[in-house]
Protein backbone atom coordinates (compact mmCIF):
# COMPACT_ATOMS: atom_id res chain seq x y z
CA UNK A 1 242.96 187.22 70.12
CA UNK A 2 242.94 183.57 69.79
CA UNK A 3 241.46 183.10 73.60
CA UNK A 4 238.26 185.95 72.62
CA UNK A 5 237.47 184.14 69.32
CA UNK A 6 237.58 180.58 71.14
CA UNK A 7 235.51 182.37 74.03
CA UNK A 8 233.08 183.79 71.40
CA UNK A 9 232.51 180.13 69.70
CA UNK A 10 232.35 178.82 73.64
CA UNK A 11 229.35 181.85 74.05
CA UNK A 12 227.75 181.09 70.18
CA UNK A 13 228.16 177.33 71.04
CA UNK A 14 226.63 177.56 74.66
CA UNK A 15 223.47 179.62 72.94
CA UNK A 16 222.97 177.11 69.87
CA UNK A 17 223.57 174.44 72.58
CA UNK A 18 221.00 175.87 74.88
CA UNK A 19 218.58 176.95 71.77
CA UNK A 20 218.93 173.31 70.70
CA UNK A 21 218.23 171.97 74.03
CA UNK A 22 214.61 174.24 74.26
CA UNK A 23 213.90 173.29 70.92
CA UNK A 24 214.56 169.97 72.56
CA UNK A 25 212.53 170.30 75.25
CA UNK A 26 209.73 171.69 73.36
CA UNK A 27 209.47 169.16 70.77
CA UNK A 28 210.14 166.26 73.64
CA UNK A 29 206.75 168.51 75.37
CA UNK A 30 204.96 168.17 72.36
CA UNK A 31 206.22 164.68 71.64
CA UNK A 32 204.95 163.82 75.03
CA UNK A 33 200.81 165.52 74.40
CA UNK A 34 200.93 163.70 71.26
CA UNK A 35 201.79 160.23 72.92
CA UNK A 36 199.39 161.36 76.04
CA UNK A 37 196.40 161.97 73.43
CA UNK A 38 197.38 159.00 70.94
CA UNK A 39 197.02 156.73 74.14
CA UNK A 40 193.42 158.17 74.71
CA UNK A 41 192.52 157.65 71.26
CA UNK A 42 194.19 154.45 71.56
CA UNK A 43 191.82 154.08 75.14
CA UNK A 44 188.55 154.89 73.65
CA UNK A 45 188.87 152.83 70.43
CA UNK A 46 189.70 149.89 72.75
CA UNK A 47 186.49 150.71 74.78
CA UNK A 48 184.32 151.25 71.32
CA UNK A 49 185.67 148.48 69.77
CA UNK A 50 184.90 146.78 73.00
CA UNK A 51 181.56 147.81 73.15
CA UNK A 52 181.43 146.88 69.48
CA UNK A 53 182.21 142.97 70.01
CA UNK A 54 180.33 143.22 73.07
CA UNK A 55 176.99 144.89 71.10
CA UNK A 56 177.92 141.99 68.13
CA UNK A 57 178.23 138.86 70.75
CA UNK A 58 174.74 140.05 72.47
CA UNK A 59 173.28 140.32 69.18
CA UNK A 60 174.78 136.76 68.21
CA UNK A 61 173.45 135.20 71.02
CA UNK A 62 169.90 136.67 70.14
CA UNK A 63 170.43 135.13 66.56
CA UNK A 64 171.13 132.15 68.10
CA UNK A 65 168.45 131.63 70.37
CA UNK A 66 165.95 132.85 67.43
CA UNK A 67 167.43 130.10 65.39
CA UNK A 68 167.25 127.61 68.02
CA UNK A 69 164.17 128.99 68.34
CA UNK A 70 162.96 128.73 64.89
CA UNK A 71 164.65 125.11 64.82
CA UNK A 72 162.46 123.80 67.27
CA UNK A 73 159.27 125.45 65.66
CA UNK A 74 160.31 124.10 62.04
CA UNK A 75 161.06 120.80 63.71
CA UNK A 76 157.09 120.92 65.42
CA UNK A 77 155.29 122.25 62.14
CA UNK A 78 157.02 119.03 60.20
CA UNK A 79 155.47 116.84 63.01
CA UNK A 80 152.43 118.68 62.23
CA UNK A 81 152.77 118.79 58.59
CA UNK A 82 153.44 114.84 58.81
CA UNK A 83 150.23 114.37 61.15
CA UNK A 84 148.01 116.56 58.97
CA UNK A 85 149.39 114.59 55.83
CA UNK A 86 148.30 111.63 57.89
CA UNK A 87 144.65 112.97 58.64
CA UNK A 88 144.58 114.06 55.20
CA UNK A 89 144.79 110.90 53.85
CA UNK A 90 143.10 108.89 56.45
CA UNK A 91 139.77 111.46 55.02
CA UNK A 92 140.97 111.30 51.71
CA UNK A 93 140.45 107.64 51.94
CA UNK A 94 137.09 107.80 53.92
CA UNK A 95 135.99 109.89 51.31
CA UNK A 96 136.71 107.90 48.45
CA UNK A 97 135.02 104.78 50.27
CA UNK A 98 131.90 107.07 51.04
CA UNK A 99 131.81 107.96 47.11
CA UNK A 100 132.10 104.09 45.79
CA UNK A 101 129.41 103.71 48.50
CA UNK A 102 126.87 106.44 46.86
CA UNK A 103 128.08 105.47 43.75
CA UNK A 104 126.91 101.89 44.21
CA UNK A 105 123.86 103.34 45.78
CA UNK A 106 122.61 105.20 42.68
CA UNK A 107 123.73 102.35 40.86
CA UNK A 108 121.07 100.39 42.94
CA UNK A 109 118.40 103.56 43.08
CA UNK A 110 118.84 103.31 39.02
CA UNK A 111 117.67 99.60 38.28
CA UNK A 112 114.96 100.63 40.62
CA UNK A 113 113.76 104.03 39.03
CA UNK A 114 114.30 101.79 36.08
CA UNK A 115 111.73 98.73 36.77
CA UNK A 116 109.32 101.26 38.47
CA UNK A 117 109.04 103.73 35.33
CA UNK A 118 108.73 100.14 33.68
CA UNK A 119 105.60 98.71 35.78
CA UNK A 120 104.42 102.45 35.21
CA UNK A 121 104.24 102.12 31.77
CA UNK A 122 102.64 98.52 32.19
CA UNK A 123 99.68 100.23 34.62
CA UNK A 124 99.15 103.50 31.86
CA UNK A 125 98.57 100.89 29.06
CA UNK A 126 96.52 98.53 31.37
CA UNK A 127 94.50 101.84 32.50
CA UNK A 128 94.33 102.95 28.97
CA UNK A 129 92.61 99.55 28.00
CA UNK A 130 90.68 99.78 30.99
CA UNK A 131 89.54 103.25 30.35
CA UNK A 132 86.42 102.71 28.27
CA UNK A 133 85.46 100.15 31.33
CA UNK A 134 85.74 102.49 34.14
CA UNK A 135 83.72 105.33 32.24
CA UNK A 136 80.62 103.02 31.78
CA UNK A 137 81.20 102.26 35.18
CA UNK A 138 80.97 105.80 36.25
CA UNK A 139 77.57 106.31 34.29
CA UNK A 140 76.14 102.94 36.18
CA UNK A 141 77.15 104.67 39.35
CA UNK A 142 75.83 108.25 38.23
CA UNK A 143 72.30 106.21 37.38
CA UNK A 144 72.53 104.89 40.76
CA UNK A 145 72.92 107.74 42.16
CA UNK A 146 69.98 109.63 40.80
CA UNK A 147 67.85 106.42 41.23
CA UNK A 148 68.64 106.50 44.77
CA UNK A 149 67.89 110.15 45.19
CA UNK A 150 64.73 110.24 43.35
CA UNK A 151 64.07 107.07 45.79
CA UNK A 152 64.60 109.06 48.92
CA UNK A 153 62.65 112.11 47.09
CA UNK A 154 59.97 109.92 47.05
CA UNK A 155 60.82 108.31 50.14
CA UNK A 156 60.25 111.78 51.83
CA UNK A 157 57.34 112.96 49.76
CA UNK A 158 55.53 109.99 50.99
CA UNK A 159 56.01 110.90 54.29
CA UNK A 160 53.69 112.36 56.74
CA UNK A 161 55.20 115.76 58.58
CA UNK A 162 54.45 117.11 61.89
CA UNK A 163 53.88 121.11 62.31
CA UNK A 164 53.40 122.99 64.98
CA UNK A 165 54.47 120.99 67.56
CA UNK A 166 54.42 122.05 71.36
CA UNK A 167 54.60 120.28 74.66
CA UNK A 168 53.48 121.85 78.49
CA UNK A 169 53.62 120.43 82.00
CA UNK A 170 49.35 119.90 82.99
CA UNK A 171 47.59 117.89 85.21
CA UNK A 172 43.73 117.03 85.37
CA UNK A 173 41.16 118.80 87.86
CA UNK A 174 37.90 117.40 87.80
CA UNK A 175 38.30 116.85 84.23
CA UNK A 176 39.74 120.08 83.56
CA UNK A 177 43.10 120.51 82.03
CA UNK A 178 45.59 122.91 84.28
CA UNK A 179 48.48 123.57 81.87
CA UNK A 180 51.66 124.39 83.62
CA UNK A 181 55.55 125.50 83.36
CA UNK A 182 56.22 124.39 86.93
CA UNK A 183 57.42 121.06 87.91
CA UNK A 184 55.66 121.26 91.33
CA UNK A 185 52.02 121.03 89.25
CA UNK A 186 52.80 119.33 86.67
CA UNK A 187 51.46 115.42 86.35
CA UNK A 188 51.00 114.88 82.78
CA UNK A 189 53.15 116.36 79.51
CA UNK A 190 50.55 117.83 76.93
CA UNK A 191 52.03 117.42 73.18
CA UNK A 192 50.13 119.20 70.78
CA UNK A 193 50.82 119.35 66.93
CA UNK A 194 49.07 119.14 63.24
CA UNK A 195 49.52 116.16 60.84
CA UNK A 196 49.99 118.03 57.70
CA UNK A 197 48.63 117.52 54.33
CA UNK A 198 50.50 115.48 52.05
CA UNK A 199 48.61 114.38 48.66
CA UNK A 200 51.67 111.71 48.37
CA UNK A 201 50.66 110.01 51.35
CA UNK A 202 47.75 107.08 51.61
CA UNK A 203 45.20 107.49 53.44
CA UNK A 204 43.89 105.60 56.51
CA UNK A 205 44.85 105.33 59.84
CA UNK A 206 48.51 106.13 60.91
CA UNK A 207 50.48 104.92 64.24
CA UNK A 208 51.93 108.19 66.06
CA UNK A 209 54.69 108.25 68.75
CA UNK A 210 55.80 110.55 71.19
CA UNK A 211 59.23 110.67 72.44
CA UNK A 212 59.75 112.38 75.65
CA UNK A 213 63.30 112.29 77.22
CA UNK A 214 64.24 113.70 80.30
CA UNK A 215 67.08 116.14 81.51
CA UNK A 216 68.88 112.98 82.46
CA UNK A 217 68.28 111.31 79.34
CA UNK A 218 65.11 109.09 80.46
CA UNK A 219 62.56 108.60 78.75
CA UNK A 220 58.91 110.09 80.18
CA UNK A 221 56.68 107.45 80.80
CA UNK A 222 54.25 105.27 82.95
CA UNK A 223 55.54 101.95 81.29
CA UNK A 224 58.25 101.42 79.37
CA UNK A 225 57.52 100.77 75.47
CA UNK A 226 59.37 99.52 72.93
CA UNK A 227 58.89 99.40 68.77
CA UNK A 228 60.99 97.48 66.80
CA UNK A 229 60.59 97.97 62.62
CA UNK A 230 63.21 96.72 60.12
CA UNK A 231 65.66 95.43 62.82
CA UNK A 232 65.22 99.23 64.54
CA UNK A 233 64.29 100.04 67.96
CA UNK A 234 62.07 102.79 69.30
CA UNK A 235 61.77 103.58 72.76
CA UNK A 236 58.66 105.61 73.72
CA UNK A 237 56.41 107.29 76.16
CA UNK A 238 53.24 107.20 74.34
CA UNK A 239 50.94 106.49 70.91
CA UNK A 240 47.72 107.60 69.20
CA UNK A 241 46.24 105.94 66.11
CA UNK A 242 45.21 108.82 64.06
CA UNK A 243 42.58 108.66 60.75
CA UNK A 244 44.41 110.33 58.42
CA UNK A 245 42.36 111.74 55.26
CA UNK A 246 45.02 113.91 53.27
CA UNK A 247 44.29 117.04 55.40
CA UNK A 248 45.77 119.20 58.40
CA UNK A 249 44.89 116.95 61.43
CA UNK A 250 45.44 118.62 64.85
CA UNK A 251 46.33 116.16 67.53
CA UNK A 252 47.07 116.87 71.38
CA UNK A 253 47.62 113.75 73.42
CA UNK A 254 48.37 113.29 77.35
CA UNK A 255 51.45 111.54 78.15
CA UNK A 256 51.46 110.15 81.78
CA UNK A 257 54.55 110.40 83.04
CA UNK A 258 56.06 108.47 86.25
CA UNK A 259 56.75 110.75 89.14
CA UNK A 260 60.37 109.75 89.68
CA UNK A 261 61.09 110.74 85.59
CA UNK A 262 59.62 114.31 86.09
CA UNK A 263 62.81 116.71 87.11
CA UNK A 264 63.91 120.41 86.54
CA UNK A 265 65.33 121.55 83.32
CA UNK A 266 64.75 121.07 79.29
CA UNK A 267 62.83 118.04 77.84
CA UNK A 268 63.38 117.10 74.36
CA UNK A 269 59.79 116.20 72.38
CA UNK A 270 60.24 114.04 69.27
CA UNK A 271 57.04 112.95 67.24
CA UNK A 272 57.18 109.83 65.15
CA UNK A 273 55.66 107.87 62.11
CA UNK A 274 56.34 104.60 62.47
CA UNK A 275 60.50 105.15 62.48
CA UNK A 276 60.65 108.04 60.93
CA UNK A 277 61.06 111.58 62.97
CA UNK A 278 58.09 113.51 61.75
CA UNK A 279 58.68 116.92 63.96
CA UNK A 280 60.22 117.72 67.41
CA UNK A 281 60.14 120.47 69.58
CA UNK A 282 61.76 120.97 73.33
CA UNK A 283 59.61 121.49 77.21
CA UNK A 284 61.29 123.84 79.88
CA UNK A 285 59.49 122.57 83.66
CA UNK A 286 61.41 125.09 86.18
């Protein structure tokens, strides 16, 4: 009896044992995952934190090259800060001189503004007092003046006037007169014209002159002659003494002319009393 019951505890003992020792195993199993995965957890948060201080050093280093960086650039704009303080007051100072400079220029342009308004007031109270002088002086003049042009009025009344006036190339054929255009027959210049009436003018016999000047600006003549009135000169190609009696007198006169001064083109024709032009016309010869 005693050898069955110790063979049943042997039998309950061997099962607990052997239940105890599965349990065992099983919980050494799971003992063994859980060590397994806490060492890859414990893996990975090594290589994250890794990565971490890794990620943090790279972005140290880029803080500390920015503030090297930004050291260096501080350290240039105070070097330029310093040197643009410098220019500053280097213009600052050329500024101020240019101002005293101005400022002792108006200073100067002052005193003179002032002494010229001053000799401006002397010369508007000399001209004042001088006023009544000049305007008696302008009605002396204005006399003049009208004396003088009622002297030239008369001056020209007094005058004798040519009308009419004409000049053609001719040359004499047994005592005819062949009146010509054309240089080949011409030997003599005819001038025609009419004295005309002037009740102003004296009568009695009056000098005439003709004037004849050439293309080449010579004058027309056989002889050179010369009149000479009131430190004047006239040169000219020929004269008639005319009888004048305060009526229309027609005149033509023959002007010999040299055959070296008789050329192509336009001759001008000026009549003359005394000095005075009296009437003009102009001769074509082709």
């Amino acid at each position: 009896m005693f050898g069955k019951n110790y063979l049943a505890v042997i039998k309950v003992s061997v099962v607990v044992l052997s239940v105890s020792i599965v349990t065992l195993v099983a919980k050494l199993y799971s003992f063994e995952n859980q060590i397994k995965e806490l060492n890859e957890s414990i893996e990975l948060d090594k290589k994250i934190h890794n990565n971490d201080i890794n990620e943090i050093l790279i972005r140290y280093d880029s803080v500390l090259i920015k503030n090297m960086r930004l050291e260096k650039e501080s350290s240039l704009n105070t070097n330029k800060a310093t040197d643009s303080n410098a220019v500053y007051d280097t213009s600052i100072k050329k500024l101020k001189g240019s101002i005293s400079i101005l400022e002792k220029n108006n200073t100067s342009k002052e005193k003179r503004l002032a002494n010229l308004n001053s000799i401006l007031k002397t010369k508007q109270i000399d001209l004042e007092s001088n006023k009544e002088e000049i305007l008696n002086l302008n009605s002396k003049i204005a006399k003049l003046q009208t004396e003088i042009k009622r002297s030239v009025g008369d001056m020209e009344l007094k005058k004798l006037k040519a009308k009419n006036v004409s000049a053609i190339g001719s040359k004499v054929v047994s005592e005819k007169i062949l009146e010509t255009k054309r240089l080949k027959g011409t030997e003599k210049i005819k001038v025609c014209f009419t004295l005309e009436d002037n009740p102003s003018v004296e009568k009695g016999d009056k000098d005439i002159f003709i004037q004849i000047i050439n293309p080449k600006s010579n004058i027309v003549s056989k002889a050179p002659a010369v009149l000479e009135i009131k430190n004047k000169t006239l040169f000219y190609s020929a004269k008639t003494t005319i009888n004048y009696a305060k009526e229309n007198v027609d005149v033509c006169v023959l002007v010999d002319a040299h055959k070296n001064n008789l050329i192509k083109g336009n001759y001008i024709v000026n009549i003359f009393s005394g000095i005075n032009l009296i009437g003009n016309t102009n001769l074509i010869l082709n």
